[in-house]
PDB file of N, CA and C in Angstrom:
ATOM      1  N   UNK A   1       0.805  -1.203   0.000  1.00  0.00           N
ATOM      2  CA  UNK A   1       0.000   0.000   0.000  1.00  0.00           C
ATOM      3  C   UNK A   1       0.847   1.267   0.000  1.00  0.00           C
ATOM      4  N   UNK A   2       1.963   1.619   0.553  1.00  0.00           N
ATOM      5  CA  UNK A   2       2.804   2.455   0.272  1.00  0.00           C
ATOM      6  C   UNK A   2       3.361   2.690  -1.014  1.00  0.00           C
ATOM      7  N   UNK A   3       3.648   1.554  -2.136  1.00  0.00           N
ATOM      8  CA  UNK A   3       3.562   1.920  -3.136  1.00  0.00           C
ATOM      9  C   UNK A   3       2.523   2.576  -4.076  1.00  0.00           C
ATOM     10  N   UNK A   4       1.540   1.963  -3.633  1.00  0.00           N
ATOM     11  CA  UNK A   4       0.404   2.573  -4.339  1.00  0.00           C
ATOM     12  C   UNK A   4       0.526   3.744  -3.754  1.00  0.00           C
ATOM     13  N   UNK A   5       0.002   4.278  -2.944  1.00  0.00           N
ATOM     14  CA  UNK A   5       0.051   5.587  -2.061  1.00  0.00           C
ATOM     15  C   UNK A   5       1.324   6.879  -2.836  1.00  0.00           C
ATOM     16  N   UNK A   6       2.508   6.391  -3.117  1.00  0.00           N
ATOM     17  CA  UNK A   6       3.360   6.984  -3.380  1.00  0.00           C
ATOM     18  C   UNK A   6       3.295   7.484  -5.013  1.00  0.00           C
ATOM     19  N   UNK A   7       3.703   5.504  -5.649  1.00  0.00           N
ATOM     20  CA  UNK A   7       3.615   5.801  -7.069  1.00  0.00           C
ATOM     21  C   UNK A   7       2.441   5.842  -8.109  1.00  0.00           C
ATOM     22  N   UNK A   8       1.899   5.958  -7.451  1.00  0.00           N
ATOM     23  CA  UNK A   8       0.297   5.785  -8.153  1.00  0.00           C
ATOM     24  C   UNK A   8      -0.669   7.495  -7.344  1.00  0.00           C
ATOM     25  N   UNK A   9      -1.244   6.762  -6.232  1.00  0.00           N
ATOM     26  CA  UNK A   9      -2.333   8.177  -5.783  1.00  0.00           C
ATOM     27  C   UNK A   9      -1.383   9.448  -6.131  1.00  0.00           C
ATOM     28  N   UNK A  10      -0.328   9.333  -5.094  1.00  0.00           N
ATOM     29  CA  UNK A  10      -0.095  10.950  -4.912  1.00  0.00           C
ATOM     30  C   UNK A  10       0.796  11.393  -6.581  1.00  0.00           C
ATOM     31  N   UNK A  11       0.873  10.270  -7.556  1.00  0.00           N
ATOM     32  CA  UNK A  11       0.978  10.834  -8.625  1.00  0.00           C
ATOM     33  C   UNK A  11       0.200  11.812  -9.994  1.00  0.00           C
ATOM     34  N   UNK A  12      -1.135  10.999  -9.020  1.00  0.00           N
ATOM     35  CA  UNK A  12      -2.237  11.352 -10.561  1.00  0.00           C
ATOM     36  C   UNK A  12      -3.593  11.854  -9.606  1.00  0.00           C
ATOM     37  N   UNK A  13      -3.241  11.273  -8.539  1.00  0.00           N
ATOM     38  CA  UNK A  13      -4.880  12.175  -7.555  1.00  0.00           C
ATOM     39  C   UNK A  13      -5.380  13.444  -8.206  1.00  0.00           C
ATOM     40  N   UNK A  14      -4.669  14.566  -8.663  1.00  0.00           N
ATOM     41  CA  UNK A  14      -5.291  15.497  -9.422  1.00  0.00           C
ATOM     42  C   UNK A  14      -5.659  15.653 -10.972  1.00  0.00           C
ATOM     43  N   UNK A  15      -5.556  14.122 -10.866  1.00  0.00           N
ATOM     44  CA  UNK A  15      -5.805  14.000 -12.346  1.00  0.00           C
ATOM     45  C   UNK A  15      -7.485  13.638 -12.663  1.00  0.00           C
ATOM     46  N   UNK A  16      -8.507  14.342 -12.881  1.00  0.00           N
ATOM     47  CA  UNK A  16      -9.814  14.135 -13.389  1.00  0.00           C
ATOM     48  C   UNK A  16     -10.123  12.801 -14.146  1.00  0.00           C
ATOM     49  N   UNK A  17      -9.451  12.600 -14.820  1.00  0.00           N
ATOM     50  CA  UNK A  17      -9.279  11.327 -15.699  1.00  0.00           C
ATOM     51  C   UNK A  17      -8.969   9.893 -14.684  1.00  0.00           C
ATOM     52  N   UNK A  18      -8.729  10.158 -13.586  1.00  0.00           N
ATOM     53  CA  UNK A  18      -7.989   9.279 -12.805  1.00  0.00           C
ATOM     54  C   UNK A  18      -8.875   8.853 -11.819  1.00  0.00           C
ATOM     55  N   UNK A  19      -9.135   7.767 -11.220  1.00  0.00           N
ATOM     56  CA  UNK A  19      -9.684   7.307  -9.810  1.00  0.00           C
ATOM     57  C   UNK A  19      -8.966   6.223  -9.148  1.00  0.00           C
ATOM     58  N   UNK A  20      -8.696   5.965  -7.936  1.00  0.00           N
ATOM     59  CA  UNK A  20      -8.146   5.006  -6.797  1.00  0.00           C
ATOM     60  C   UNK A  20      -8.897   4.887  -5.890  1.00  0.00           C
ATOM     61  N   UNK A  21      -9.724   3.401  -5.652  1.00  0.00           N
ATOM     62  CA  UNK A  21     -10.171   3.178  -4.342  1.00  0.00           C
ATOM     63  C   UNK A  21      -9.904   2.149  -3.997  1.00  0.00           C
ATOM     64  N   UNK A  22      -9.450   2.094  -2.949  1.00  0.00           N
ATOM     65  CA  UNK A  22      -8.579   0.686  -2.146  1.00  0.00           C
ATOM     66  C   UNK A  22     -10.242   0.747  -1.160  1.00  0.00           C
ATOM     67  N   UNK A  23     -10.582  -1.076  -1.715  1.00  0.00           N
ATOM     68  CA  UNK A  23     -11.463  -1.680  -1.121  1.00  0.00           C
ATOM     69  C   UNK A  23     -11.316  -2.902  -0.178  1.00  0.00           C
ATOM     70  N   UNK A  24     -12.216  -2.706   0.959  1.00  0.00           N
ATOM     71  CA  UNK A  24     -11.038  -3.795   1.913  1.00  0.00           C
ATOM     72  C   UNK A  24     -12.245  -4.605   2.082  1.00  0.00           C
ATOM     73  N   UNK A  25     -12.086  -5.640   2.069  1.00  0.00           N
ATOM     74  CA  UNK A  25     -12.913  -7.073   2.388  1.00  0.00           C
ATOM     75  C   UNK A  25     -13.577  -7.451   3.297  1.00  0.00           C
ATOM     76  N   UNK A  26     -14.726  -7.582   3.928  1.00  0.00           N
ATOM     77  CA  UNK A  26     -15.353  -7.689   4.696  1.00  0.00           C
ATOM     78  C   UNK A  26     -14.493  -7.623   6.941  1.00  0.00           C
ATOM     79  N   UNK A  27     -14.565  -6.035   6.336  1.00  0.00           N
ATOM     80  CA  UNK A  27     -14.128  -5.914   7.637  1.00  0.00           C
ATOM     81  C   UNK A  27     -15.034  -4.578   7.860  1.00  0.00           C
ATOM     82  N   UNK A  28     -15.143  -4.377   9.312  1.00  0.00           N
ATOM     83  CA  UNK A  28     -15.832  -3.291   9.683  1.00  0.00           C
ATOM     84  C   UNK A  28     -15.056  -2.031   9.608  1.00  0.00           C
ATOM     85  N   UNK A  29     -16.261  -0.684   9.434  1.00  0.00           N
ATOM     86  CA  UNK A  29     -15.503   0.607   9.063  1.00  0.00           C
ATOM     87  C   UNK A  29     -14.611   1.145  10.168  1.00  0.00           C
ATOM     88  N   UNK A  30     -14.851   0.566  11.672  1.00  0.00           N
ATOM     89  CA  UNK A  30     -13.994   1.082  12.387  1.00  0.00           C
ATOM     90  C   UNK A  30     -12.275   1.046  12.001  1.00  0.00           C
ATOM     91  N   UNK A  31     -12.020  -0.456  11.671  1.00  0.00           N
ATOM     92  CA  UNK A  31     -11.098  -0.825  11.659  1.00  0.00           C
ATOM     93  C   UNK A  31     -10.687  -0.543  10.238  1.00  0.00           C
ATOM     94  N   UNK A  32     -11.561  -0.533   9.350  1.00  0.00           N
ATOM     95  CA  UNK A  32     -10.642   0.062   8.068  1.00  0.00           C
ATOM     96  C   UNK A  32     -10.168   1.443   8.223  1.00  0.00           C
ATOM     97  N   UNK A  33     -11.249   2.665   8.950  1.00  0.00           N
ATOM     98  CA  UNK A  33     -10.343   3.312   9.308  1.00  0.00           C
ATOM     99  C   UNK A  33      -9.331   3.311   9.980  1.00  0.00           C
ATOM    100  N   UNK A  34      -9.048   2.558  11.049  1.00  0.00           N
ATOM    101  CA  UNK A  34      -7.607   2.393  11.582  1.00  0.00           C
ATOM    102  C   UNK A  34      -6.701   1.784  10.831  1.00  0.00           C
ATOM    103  N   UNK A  35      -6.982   1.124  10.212  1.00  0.00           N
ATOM    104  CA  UNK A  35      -6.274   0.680   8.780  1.00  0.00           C
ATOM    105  C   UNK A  35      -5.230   1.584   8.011  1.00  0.00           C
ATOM    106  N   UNK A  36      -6.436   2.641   7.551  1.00  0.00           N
ATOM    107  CA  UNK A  36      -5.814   3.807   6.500  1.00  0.00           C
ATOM    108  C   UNK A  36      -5.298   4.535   7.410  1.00  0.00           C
ATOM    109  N   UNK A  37      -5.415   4.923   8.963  1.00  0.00           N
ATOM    110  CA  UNK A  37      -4.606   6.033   9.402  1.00  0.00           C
ATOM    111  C   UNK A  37      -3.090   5.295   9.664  1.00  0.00           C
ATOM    112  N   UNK A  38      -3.269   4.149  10.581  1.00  0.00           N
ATOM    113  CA  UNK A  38      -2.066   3.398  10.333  1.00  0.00           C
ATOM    114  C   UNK A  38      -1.064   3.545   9.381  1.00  0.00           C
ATOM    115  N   UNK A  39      -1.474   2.827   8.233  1.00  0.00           N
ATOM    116  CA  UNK A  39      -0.259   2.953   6.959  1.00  0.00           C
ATOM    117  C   UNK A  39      -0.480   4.649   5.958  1.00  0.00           C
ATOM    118  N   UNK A  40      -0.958   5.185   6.642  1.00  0.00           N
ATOM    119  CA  UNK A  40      -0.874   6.500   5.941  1.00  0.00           C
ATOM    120  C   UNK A  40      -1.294   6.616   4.959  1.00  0.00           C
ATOM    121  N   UNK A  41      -2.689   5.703   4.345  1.00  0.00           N
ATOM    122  CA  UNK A  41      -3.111   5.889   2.905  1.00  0.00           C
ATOM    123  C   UNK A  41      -4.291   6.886   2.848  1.00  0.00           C
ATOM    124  N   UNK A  42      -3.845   7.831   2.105  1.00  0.00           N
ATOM    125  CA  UNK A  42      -4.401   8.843   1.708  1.00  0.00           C
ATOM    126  C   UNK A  42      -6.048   8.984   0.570  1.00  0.00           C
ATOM    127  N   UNK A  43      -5.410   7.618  -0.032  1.00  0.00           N
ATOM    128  CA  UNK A  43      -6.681   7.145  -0.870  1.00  0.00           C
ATOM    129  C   UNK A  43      -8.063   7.059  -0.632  1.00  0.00           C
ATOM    130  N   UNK A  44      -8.917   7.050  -1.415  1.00  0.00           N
ATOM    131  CA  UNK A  44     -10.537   7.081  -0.631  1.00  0.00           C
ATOM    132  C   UNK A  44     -10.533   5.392  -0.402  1.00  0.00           C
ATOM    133  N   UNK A  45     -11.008   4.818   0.951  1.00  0.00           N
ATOM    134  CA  UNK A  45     -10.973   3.401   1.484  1.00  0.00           C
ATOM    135  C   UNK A  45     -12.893   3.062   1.177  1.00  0.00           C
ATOM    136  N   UNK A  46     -12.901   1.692   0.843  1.00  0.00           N
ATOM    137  CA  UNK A  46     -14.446   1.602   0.988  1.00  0.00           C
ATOM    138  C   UNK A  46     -14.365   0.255   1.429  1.00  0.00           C
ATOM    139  N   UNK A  47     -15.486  -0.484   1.496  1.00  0.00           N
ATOM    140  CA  UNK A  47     -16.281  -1.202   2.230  1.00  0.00           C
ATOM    141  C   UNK A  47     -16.357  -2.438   1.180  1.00  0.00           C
ATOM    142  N   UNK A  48     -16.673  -3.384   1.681  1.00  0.00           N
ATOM    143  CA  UNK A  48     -17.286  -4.725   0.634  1.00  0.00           C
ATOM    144  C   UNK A  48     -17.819  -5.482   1.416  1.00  0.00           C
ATOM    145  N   UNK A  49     -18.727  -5.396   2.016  1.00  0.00           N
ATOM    146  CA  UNK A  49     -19.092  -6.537   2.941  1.00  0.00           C
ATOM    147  C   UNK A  49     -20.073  -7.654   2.120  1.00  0.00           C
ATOM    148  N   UNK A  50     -19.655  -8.647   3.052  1.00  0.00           N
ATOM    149  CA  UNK A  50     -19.377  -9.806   1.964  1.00  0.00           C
ATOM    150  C   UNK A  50     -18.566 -10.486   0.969  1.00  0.00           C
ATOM    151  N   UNK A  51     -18.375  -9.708   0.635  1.00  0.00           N
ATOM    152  CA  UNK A  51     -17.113  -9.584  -0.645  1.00  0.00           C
ATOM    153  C   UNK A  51     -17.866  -9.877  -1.886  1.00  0.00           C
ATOM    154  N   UNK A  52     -18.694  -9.246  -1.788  1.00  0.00           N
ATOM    155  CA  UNK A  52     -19.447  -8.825  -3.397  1.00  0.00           C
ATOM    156  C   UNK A  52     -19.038  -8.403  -4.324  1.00  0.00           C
ATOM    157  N   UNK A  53     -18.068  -7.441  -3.764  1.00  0.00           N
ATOM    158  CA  UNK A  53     -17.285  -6.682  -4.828  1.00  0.00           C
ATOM    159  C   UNK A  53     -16.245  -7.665  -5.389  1.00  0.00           C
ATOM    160  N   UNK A  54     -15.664  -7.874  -4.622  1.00  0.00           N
ATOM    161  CA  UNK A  54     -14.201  -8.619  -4.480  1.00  0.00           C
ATOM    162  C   UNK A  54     -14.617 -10.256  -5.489  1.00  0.00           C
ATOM    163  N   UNK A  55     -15.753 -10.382  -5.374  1.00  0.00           N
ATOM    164  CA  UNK A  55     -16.123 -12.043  -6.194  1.00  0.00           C
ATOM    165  C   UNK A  55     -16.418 -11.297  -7.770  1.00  0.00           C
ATOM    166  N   UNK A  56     -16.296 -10.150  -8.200  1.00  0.00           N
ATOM    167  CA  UNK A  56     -16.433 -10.173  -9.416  1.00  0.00           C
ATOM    168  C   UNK A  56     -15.203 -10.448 -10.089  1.00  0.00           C
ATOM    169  N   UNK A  57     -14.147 -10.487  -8.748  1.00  0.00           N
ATOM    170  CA  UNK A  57     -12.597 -10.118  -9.684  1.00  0.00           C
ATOM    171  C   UNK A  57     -11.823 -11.296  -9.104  1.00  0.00           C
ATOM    172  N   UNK A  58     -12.426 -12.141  -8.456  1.00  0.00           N
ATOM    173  CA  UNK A  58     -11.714 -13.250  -8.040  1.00  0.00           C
ATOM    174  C   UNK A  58     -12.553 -14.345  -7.351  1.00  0.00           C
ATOM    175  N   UNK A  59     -12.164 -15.344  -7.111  1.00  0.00           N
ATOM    176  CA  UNK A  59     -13.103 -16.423  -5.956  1.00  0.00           C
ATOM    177  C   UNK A  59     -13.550 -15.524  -4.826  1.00  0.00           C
ATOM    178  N   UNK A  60     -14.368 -15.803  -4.460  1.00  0.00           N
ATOM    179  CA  UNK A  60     -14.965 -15.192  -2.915  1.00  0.00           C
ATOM    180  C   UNK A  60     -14.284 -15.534  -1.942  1.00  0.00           C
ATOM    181  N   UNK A  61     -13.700 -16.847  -1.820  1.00  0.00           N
ATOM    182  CA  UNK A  61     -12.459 -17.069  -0.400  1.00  0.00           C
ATOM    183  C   UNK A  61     -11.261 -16.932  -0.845  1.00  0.00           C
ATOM    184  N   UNK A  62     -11.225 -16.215  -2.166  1.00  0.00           N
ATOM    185  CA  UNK A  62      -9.683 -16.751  -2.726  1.00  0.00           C
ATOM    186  C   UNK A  62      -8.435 -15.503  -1.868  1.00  0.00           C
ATOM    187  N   UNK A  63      -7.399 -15.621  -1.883  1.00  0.00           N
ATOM    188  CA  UNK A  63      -6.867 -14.907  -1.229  1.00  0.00           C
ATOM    189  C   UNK A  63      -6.953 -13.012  -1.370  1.00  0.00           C
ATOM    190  N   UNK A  64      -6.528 -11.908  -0.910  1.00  0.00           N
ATOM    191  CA  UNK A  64      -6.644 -10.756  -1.201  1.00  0.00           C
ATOM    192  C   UNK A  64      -5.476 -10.171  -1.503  1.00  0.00           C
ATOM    193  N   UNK A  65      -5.973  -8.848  -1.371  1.00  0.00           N
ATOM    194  CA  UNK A  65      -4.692  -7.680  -1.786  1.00  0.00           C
ATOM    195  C   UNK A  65      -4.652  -8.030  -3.494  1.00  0.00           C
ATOM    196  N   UNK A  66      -5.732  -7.312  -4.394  1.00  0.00           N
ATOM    197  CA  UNK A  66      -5.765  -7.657  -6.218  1.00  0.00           C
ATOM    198  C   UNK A  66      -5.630  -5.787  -6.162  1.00  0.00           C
ATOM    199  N   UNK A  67      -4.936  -5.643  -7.071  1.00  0.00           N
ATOM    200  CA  UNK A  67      -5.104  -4.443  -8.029  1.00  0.00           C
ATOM    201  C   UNK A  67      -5.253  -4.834  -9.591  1.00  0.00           C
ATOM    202  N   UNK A  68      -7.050  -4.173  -9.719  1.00  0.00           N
ATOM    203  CA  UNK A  68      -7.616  -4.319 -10.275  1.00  0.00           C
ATOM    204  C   UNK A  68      -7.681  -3.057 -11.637  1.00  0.00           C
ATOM    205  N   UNK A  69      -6.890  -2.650 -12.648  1.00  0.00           N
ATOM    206  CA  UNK A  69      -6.773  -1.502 -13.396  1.00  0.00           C
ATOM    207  C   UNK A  69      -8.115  -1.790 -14.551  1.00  0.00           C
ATOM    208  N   UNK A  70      -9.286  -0.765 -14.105  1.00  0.00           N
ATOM    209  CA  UNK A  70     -10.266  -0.477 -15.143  1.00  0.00           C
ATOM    210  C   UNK A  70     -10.047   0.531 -15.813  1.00  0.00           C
ATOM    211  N   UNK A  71     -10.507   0.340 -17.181  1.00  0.00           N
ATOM    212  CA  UNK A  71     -10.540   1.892 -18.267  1.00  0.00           C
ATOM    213  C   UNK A  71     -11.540   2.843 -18.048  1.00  0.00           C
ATOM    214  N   UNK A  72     -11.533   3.560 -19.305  1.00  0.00           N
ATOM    215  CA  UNK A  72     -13.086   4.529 -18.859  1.00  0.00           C
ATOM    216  C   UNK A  72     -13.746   4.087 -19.292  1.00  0.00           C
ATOM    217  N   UNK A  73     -14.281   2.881 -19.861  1.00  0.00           N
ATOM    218  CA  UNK A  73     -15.296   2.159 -20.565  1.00  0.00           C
ATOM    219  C   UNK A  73     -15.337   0.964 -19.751  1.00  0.00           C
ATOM    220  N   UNK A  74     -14.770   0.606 -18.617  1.00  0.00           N
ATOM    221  CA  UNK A  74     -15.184  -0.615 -18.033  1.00  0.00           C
ATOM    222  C   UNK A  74     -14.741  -1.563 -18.096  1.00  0.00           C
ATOM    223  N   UNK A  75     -13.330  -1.898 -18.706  1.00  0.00           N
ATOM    224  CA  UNK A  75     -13.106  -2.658 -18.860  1.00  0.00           C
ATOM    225  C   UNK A  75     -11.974  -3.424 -17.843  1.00  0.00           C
ATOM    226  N   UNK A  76     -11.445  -4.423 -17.595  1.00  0.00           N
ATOM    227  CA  UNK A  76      -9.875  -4.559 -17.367  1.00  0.00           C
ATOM    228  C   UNK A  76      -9.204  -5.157 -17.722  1.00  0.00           C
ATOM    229  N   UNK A  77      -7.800  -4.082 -17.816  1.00  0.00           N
ATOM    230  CA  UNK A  77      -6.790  -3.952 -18.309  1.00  0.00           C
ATOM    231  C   UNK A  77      -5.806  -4.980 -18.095  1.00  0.00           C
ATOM    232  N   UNK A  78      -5.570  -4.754 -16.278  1.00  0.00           N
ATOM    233  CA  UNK A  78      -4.656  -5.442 -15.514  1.00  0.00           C
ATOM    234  C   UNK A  78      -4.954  -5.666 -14.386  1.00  0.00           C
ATOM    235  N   UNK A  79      -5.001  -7.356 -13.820  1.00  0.00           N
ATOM    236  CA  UNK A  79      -4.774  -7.146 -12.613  1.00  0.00           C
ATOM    237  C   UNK A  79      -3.663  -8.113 -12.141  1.00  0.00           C
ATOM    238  N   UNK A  80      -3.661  -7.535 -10.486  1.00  0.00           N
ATOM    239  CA  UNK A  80      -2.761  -8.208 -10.340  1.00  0.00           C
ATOM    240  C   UNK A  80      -3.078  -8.333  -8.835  1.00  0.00           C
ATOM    241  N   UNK A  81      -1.755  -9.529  -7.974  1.00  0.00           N
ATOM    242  CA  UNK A  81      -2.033  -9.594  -7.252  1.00  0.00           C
ATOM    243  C   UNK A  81      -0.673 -10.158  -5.876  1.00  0.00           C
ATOM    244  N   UNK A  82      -1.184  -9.505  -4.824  1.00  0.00           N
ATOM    245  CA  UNK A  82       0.140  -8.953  -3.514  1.00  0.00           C
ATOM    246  C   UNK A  82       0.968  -8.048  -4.154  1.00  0.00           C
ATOM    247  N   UNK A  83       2.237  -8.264  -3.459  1.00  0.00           N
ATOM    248  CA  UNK A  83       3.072  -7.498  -4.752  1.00  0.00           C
ATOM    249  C   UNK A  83       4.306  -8.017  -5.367  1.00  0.00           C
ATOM    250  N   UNK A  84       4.542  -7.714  -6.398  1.00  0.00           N
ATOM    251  CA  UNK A  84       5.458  -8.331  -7.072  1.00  0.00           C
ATOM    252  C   UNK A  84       6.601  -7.083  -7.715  1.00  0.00           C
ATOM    253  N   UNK A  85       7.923  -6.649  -7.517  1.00  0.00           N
ATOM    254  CA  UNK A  85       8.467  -5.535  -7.915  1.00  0.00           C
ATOM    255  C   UNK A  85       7.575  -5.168  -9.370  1.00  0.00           C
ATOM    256  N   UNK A  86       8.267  -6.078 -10.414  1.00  0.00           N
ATOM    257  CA  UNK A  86       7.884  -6.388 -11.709  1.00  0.00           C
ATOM    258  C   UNK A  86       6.733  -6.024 -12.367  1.00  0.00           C
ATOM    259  N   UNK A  87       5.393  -6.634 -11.640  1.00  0.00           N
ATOM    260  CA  UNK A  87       3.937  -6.570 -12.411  1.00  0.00           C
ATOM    261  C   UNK A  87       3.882  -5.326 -11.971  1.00  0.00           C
ATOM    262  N   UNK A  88       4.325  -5.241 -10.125  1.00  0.00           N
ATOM    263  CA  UNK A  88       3.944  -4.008 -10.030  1.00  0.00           C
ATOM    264  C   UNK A  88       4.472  -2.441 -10.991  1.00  0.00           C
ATOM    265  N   UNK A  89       5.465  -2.317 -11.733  1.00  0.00           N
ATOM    266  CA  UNK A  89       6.520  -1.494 -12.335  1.00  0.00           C
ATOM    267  C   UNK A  89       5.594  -1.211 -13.677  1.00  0.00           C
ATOM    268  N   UNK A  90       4.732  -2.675 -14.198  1.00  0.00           N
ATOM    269  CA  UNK A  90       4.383  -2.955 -14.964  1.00  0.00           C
ATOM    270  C   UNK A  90       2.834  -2.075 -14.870  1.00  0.00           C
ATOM    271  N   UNK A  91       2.265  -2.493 -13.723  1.00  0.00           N
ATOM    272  CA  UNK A  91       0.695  -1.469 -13.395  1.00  0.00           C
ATOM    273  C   UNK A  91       1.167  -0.175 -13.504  1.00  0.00           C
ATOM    274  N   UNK A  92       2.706   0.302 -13.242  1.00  0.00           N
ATOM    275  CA  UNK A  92       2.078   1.662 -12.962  1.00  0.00           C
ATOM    276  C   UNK A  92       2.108   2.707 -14.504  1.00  0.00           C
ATOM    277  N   UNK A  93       3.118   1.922 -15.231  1.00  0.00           N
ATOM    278  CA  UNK A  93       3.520   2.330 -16.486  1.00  0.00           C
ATOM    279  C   UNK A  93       2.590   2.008 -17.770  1.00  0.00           C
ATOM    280  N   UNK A  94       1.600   1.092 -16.639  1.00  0.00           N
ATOM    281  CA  UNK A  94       0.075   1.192 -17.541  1.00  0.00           C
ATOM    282  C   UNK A  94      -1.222   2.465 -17.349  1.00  0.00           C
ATOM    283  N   UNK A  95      -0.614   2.474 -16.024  1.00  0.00           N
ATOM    284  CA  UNK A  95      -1.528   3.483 -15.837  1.00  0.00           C
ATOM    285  C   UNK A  95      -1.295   4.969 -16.389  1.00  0.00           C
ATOM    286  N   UNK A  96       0.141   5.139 -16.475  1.00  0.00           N
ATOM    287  CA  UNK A  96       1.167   6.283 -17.016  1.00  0.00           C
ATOM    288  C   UNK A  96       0.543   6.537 -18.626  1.00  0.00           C
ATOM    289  N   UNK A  97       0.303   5.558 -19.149  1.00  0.00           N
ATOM    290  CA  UNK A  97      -0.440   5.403 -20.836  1.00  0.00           C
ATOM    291  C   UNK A  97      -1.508   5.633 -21.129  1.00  0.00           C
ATOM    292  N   UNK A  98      -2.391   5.017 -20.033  1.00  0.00           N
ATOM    293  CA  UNK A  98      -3.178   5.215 -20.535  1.00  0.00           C
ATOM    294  C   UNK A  98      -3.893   6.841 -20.333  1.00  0.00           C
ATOM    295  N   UNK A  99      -2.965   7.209 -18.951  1.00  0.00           N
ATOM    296  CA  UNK A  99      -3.440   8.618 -18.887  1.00  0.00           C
ATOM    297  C   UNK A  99      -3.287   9.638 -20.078  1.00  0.00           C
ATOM    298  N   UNK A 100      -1.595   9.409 -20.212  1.00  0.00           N
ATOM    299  CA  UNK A 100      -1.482   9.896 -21.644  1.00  0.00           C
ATOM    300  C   UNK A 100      -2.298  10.134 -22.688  1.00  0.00           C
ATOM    301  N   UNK A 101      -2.941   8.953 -22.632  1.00  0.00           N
ATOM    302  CA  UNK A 101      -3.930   9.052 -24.187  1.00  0.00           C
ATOM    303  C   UNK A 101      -5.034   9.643 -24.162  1.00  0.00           C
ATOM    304  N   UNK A 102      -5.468  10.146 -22.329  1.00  0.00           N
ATOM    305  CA  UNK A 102      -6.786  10.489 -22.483  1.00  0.00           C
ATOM    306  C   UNK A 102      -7.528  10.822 -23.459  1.00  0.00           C
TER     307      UNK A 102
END
């Protein structure tokens, strides 16, 4: 999450074209907020209870932590998942493009 936070939000947050929401898995809002103040993520945090959200982009028990890259039409691009130097180097220089092209 510090990467994201670093090379990703606080790169493009003022970018209109751009959105980041780190969604956390069936945990309560207390604790996701202690969550985000903890590791210092600045990002907008939301909710999934159940993991409704989370079963469109993976098994429902399957493990967590996916970054999930949608377009402006809905689609996805990339995902990926924990972290990996590599894929990760790879998400962000996707995201770098596609802003470009807006």
């Amino acid at each position: 999450m510090p990467f994201i936070e670093k090379d990703i939000w606080l790169k493009h947050k003022d970018n209109s074209a751009f959105a980041l929401i780190g969604i956390d898995r069936d945990e309560p809002l207390d604790k996701v907020i202690a969550f985000g103040k903890s590791t210092g993520v600045t990002y907008p945090l939301g909710l999934d209870p159940g993991a409704d959200i989370f079963a469109k982009y993976a098994l429902r028990n399957a493990g967590i932590t996916r970054n999930v890259l949608i377009d402006k039409d809905g689609r996805i691009v990339m995902l990926t998942r924990l972290y990996n130097e590599e894929e990760f180097a790879a998400l962000t220089k996707k995201i770098d493009e596609m802003l470009a092209k807006k």
